[in-house]
PDB file of N, CA and C in Angstrom:
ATOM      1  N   UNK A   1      35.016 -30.570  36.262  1.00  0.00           N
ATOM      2  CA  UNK A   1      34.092 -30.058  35.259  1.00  0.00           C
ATOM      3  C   UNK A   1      32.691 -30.047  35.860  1.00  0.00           C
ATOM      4  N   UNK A   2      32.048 -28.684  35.243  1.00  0.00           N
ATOM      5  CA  UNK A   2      30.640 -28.867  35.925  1.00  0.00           C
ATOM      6  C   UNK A   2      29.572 -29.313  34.915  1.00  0.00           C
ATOM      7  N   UNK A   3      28.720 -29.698  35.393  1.00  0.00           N
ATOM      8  CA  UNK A   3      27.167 -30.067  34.261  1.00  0.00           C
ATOM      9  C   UNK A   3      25.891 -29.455  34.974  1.00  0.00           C
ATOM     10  N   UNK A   4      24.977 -29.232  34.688  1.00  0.00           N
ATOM     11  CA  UNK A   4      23.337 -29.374  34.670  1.00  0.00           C
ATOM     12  C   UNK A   4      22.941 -30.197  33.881  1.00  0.00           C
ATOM     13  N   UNK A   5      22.247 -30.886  34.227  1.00  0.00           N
ATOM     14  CA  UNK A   5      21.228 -32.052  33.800  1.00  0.00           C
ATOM     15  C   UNK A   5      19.912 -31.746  33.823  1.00  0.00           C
ATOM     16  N   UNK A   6      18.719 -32.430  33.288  1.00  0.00           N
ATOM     17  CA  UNK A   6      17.500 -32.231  33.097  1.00  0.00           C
ATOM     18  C   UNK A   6      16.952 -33.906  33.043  1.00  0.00           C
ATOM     19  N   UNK A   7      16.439 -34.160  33.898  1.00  0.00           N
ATOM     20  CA  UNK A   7      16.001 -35.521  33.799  1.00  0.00           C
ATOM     21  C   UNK A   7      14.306 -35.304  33.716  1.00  0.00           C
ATOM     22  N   UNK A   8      14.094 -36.727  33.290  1.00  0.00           N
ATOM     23  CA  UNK A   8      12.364 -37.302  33.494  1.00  0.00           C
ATOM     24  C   UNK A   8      12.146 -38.092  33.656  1.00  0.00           C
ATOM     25  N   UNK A   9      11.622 -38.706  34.827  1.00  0.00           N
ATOM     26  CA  UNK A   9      11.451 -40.091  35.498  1.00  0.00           C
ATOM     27  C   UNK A   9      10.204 -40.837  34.422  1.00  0.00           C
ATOM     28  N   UNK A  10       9.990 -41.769  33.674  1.00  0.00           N
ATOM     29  CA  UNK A  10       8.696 -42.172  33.586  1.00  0.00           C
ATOM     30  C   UNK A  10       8.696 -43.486  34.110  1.00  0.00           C
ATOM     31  N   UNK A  11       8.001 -43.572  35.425  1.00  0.00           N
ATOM     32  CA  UNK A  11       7.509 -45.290  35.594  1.00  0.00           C
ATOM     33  C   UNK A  11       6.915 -45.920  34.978  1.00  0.00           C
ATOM     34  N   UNK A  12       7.105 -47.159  34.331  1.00  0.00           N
ATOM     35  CA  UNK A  12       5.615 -48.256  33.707  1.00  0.00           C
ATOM     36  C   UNK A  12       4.987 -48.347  34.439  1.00  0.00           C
ATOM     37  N   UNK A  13       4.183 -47.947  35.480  1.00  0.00           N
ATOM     38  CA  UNK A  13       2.966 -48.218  36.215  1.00  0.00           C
ATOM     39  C   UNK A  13       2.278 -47.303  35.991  1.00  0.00           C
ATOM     40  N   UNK A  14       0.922 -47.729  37.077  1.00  0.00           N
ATOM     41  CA  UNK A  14      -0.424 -47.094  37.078  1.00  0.00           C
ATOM     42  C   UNK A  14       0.041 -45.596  38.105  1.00  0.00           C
ATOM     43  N   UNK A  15       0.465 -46.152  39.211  1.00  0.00           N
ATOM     44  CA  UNK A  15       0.817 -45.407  40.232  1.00  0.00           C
ATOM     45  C   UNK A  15       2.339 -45.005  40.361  1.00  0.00           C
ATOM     46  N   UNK A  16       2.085 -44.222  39.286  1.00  0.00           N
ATOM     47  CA  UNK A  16       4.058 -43.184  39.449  1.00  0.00           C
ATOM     48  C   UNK A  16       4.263 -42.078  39.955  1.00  0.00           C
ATOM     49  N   UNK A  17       3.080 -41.577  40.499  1.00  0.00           N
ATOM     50  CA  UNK A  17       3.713 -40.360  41.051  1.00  0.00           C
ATOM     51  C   UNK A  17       4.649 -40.683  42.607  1.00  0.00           C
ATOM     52  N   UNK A  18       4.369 -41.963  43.643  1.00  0.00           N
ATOM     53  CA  UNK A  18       5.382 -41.862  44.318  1.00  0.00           C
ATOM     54  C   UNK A  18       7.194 -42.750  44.383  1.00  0.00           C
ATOM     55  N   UNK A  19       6.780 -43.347  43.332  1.00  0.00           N
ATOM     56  CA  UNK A  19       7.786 -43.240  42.303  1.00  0.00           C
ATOM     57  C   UNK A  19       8.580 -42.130  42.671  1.00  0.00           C
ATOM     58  N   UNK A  20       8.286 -41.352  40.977  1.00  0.00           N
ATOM     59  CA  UNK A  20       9.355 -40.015  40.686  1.00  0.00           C
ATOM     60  C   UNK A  20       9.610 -39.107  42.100  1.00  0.00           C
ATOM     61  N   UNK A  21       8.009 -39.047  42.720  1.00  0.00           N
ATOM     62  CA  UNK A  21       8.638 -38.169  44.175  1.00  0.00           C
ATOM     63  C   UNK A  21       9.959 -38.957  45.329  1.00  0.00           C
ATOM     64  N   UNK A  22      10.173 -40.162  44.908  1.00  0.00           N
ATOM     65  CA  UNK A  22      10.833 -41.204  45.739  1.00  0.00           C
ATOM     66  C   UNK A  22      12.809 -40.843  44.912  1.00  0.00           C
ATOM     67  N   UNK A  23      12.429 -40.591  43.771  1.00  0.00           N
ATOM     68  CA  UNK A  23      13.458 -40.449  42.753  1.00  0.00           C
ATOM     69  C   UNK A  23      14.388 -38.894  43.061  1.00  0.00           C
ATOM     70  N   UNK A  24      13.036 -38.065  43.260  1.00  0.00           N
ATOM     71  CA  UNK A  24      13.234 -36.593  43.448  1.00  0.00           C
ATOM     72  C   UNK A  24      14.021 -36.602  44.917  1.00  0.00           C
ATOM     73  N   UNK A  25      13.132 -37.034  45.533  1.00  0.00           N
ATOM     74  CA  UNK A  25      14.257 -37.281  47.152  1.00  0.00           C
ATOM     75  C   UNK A  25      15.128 -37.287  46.870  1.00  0.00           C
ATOM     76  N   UNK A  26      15.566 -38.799  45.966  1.00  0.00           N
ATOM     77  CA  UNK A  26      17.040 -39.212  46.723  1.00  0.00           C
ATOM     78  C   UNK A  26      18.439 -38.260  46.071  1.00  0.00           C
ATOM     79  N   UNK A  27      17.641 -37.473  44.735  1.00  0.00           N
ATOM     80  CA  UNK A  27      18.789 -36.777  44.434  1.00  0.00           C
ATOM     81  C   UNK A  27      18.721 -35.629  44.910  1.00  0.00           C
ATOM     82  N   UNK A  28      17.825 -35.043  45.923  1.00  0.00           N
ATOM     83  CA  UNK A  28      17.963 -33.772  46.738  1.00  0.00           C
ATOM     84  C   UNK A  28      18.411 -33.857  47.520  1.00  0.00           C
ATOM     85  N   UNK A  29      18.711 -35.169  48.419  1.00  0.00           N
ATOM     86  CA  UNK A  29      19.803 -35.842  49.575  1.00  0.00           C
ATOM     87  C   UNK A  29      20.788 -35.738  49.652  1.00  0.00           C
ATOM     88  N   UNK A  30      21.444 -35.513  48.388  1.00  0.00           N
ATOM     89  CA  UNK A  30      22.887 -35.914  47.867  1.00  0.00           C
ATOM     90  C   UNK A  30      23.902 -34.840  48.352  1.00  0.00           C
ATOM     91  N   UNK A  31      22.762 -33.768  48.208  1.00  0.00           N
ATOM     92  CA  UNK A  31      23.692 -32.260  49.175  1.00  0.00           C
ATOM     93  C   UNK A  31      24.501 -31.547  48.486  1.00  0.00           C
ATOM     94  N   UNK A  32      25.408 -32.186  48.158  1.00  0.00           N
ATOM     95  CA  UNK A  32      26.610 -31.389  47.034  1.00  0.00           C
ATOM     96  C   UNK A  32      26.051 -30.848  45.482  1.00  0.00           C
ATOM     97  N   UNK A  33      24.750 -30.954  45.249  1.00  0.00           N
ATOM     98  CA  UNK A  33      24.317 -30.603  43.862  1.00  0.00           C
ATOM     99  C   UNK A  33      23.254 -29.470  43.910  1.00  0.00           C
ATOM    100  N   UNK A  34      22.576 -28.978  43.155  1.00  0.00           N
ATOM    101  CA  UNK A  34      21.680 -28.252  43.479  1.00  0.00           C
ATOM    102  C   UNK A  34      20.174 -29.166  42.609  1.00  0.00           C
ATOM    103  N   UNK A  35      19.592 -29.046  42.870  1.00  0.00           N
ATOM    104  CA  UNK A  35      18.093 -29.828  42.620  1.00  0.00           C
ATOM    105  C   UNK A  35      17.258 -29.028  42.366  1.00  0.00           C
ATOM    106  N   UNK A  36      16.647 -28.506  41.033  1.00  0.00           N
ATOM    107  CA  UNK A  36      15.367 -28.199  41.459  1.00  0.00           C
ATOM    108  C   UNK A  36      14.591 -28.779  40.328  1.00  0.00           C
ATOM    109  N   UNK A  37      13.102 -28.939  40.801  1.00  0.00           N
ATOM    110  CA  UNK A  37      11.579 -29.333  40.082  1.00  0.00           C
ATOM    111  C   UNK A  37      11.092 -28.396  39.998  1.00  0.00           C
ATOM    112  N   UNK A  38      10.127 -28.959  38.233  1.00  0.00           N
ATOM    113  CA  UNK A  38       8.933 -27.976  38.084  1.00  0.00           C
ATOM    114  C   UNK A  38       8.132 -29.538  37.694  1.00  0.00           C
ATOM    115  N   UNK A  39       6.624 -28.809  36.876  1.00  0.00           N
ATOM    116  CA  UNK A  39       5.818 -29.842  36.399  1.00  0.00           C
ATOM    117  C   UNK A  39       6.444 -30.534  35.244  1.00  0.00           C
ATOM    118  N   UNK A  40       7.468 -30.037  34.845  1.00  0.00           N
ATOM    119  CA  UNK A  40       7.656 -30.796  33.440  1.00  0.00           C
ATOM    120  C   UNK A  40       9.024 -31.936  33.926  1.00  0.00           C
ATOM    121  N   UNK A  41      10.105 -31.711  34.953  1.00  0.00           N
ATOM    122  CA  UNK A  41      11.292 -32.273  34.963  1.00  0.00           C
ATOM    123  C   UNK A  41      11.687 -31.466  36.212  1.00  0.00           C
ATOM    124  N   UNK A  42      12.887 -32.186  36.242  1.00  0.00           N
ATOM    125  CA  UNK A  42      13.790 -32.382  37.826  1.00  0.00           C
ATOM    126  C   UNK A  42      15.536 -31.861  36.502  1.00  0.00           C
ATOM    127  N   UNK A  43      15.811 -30.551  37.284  1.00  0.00           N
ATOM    128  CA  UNK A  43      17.174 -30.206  37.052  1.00  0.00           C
ATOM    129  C   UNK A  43      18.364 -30.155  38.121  1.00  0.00           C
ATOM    130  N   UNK A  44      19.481 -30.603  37.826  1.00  0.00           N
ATOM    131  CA  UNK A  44      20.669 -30.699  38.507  1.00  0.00           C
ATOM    132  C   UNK A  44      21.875 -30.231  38.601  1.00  0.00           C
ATOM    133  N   UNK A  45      21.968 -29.569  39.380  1.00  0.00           N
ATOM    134  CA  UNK A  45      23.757 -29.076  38.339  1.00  0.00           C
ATOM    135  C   UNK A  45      24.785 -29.409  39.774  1.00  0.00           C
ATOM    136  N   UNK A  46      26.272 -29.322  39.142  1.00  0.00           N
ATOM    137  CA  UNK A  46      27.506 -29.428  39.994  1.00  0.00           C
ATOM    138  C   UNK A  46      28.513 -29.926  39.496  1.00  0.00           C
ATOM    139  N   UNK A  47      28.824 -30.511  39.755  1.00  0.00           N
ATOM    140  CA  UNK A  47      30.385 -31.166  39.739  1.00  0.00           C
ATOM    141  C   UNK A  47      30.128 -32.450  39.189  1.00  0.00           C
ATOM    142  N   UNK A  48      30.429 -32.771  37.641  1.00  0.00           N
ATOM    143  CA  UNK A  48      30.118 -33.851  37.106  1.00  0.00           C
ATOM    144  C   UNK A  48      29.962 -35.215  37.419  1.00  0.00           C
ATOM    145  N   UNK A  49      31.337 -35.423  38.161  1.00  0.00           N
ATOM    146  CA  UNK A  49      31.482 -36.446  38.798  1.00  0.00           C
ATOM    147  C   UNK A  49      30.257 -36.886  39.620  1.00  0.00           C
ATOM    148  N   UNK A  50      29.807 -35.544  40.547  1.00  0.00           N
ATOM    149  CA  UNK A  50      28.464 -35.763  41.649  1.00  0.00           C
ATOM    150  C   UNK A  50      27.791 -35.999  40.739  1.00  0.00           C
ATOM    151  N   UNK A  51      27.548 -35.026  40.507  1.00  0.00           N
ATOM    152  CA  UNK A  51      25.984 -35.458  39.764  1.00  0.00           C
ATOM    153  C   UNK A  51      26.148 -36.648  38.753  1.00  0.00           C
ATOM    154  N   UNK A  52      26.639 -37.280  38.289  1.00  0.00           N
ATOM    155  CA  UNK A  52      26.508 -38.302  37.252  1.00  0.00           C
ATOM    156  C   UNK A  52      26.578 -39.509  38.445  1.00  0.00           C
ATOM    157  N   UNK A  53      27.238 -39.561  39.671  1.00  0.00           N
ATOM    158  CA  UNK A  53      26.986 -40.497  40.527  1.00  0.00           C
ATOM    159  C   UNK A  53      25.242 -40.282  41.235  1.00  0.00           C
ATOM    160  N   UNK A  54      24.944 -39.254  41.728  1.00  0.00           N
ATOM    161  CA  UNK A  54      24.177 -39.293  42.367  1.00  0.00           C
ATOM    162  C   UNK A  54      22.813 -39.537  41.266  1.00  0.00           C
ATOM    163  N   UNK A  55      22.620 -39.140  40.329  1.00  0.00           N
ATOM    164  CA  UNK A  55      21.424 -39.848  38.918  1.00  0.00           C
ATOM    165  C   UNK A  55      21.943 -41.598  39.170  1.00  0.00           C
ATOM    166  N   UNK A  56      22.696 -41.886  39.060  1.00  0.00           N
ATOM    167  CA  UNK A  56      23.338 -43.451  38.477  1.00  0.00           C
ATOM    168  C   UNK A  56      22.612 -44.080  40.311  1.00  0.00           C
ATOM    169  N   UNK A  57      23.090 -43.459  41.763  1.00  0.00           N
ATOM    170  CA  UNK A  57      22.508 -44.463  42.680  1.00  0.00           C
ATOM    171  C   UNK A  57      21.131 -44.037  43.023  1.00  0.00           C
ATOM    172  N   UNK A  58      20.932 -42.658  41.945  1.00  0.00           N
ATOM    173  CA  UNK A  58      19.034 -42.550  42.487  1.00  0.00           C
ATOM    174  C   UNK A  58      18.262 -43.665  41.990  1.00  0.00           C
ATOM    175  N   UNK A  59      18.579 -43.991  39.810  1.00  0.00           N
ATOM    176  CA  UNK A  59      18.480 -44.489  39.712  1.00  0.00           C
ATOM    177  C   UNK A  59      18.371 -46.420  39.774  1.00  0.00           C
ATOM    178  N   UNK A  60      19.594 -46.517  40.121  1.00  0.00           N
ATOM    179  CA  UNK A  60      19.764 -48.313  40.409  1.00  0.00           C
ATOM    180  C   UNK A  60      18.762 -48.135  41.747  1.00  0.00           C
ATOM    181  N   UNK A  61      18.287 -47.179  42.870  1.00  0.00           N
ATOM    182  CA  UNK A  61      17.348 -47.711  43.746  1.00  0.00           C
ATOM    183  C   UNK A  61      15.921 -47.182  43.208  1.00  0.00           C
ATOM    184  N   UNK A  62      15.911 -46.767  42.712  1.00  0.00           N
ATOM    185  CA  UNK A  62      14.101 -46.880  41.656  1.00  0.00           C
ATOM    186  C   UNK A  62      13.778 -47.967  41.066  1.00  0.00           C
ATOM    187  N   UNK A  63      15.005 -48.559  40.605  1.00  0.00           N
ATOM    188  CA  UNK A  63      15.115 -50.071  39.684  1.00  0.00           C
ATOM    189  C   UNK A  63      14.770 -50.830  40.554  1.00  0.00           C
ATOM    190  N   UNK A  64      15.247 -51.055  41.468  1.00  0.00           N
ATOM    191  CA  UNK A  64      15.541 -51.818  42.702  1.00  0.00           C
ATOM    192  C   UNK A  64      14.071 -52.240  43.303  1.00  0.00           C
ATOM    193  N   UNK A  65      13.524 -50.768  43.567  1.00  0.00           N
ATOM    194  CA  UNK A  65      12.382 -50.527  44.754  1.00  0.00           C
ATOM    195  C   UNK A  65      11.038 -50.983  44.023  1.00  0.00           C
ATOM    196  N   UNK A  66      11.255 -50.119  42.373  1.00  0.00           N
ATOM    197  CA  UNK A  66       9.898 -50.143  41.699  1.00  0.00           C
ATOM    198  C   UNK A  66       9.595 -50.824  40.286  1.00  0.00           C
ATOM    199  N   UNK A  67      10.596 -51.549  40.391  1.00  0.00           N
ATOM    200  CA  UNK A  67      10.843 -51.968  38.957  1.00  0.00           C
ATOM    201  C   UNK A  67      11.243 -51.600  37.644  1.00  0.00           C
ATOM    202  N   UNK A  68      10.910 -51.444  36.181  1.00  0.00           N
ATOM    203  CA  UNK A  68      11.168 -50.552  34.856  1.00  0.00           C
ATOM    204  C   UNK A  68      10.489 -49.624  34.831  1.00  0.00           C
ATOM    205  N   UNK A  69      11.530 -48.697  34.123  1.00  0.00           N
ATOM    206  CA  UNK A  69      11.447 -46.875  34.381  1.00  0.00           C
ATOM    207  C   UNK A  69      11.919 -46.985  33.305  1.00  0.00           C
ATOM    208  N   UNK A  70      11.682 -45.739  32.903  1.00  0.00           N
ATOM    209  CA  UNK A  70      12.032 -45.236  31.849  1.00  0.00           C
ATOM    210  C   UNK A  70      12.732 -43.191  32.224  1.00  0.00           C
ATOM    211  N   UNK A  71      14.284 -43.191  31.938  1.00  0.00           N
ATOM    212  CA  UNK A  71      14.559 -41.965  32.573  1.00  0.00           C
ATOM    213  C   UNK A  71      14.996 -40.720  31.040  1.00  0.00           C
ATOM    214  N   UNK A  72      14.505 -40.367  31.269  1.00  0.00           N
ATOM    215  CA  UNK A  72      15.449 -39.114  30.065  1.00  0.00           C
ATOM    216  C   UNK A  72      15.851 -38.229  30.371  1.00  0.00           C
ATOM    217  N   UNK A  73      17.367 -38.040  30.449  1.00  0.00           N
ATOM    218  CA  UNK A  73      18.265 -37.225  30.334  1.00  0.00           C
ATOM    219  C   UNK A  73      19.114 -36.140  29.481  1.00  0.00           C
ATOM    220  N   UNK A  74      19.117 -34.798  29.848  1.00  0.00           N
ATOM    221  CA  UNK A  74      19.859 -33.801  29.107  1.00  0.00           C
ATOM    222  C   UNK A  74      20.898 -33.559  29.403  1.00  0.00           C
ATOM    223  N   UNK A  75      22.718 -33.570  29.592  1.00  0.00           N
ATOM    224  CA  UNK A  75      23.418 -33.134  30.336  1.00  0.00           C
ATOM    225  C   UNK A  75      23.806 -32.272  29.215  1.00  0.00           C
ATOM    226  N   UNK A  76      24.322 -31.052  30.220  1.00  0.00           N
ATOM    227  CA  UNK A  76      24.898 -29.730  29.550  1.00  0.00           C
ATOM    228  C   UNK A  76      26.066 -29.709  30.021  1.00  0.00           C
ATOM    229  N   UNK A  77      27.225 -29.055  29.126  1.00  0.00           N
ATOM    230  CA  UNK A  77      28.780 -28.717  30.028  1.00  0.00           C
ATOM    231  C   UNK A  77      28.203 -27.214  30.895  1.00  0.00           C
ATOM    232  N   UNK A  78      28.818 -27.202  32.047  1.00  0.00           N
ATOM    233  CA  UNK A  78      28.597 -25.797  32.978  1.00  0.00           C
ATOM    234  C   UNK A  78      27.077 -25.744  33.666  1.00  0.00           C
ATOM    235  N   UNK A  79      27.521 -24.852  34.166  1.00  0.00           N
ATOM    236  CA  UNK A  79      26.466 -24.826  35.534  1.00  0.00           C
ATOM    237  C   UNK A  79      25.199 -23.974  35.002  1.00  0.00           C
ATOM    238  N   UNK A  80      24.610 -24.011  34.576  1.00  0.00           N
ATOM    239  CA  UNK A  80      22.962 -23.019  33.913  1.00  0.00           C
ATOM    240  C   UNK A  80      22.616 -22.189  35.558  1.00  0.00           C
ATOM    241  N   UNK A  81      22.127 -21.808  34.860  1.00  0.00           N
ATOM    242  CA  UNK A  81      21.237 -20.752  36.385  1.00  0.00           C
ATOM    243  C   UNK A  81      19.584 -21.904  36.701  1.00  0.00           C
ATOM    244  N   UNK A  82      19.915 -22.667  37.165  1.00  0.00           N
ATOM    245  CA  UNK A  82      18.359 -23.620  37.718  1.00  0.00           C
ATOM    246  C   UNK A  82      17.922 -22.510  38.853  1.00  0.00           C
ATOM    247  N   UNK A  83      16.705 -22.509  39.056  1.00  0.00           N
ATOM    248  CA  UNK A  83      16.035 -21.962  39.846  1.00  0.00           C
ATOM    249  C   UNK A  83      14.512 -22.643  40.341  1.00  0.00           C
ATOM    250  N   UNK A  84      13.895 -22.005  41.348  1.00  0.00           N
ATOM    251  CA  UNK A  84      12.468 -22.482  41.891  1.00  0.00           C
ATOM    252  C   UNK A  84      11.481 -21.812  41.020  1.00  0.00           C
ATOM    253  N   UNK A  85      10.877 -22.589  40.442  1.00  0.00           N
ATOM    254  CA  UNK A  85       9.659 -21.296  39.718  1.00  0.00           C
ATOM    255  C   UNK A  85       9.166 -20.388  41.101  1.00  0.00           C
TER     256      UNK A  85
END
């Protein structure tokens, strides 16, 4: 089964933007999904399984690295058309 997702990183800190850019990496790494950002959110789509793993170990290493976050998530059934603005 496929999904797109729509996430939003919010860090409790002062200094989050390298944070979410640290967040944005690791799920553009992942390879098997497609990734893209605008100013508002980070979208994902693929193969459920991937993508619900690759959010779950972006996340536990944001936890890890930067402490409490706050993430919000949309998952959709099927693949949406994501694109680059």
């Amino acid at each position: 089964m496929d999904v797109t997702a729509e996430l939003s990183l919010y860090p409790l800190q002062e200094d989050y933007i390298p944070v979410i850019q640290r967040f944005i990496e690791q799920l553009a790494a992942a390879g098997d999904t497609a990734v893209v950002t605008n100013a508002m959110s980070t979208q994902i789509s693929g193969d459920a399984s991937a993508v619900f793993g690759i959010v779950q170990a972006a996340l536990e290493a944001s936890y890890r690295d930067f402490g409490k976050q706050v993430l919000v998530c949309k998952f959709i059934p099927g693949l949406l058309p994501i694109q680059s603005p």
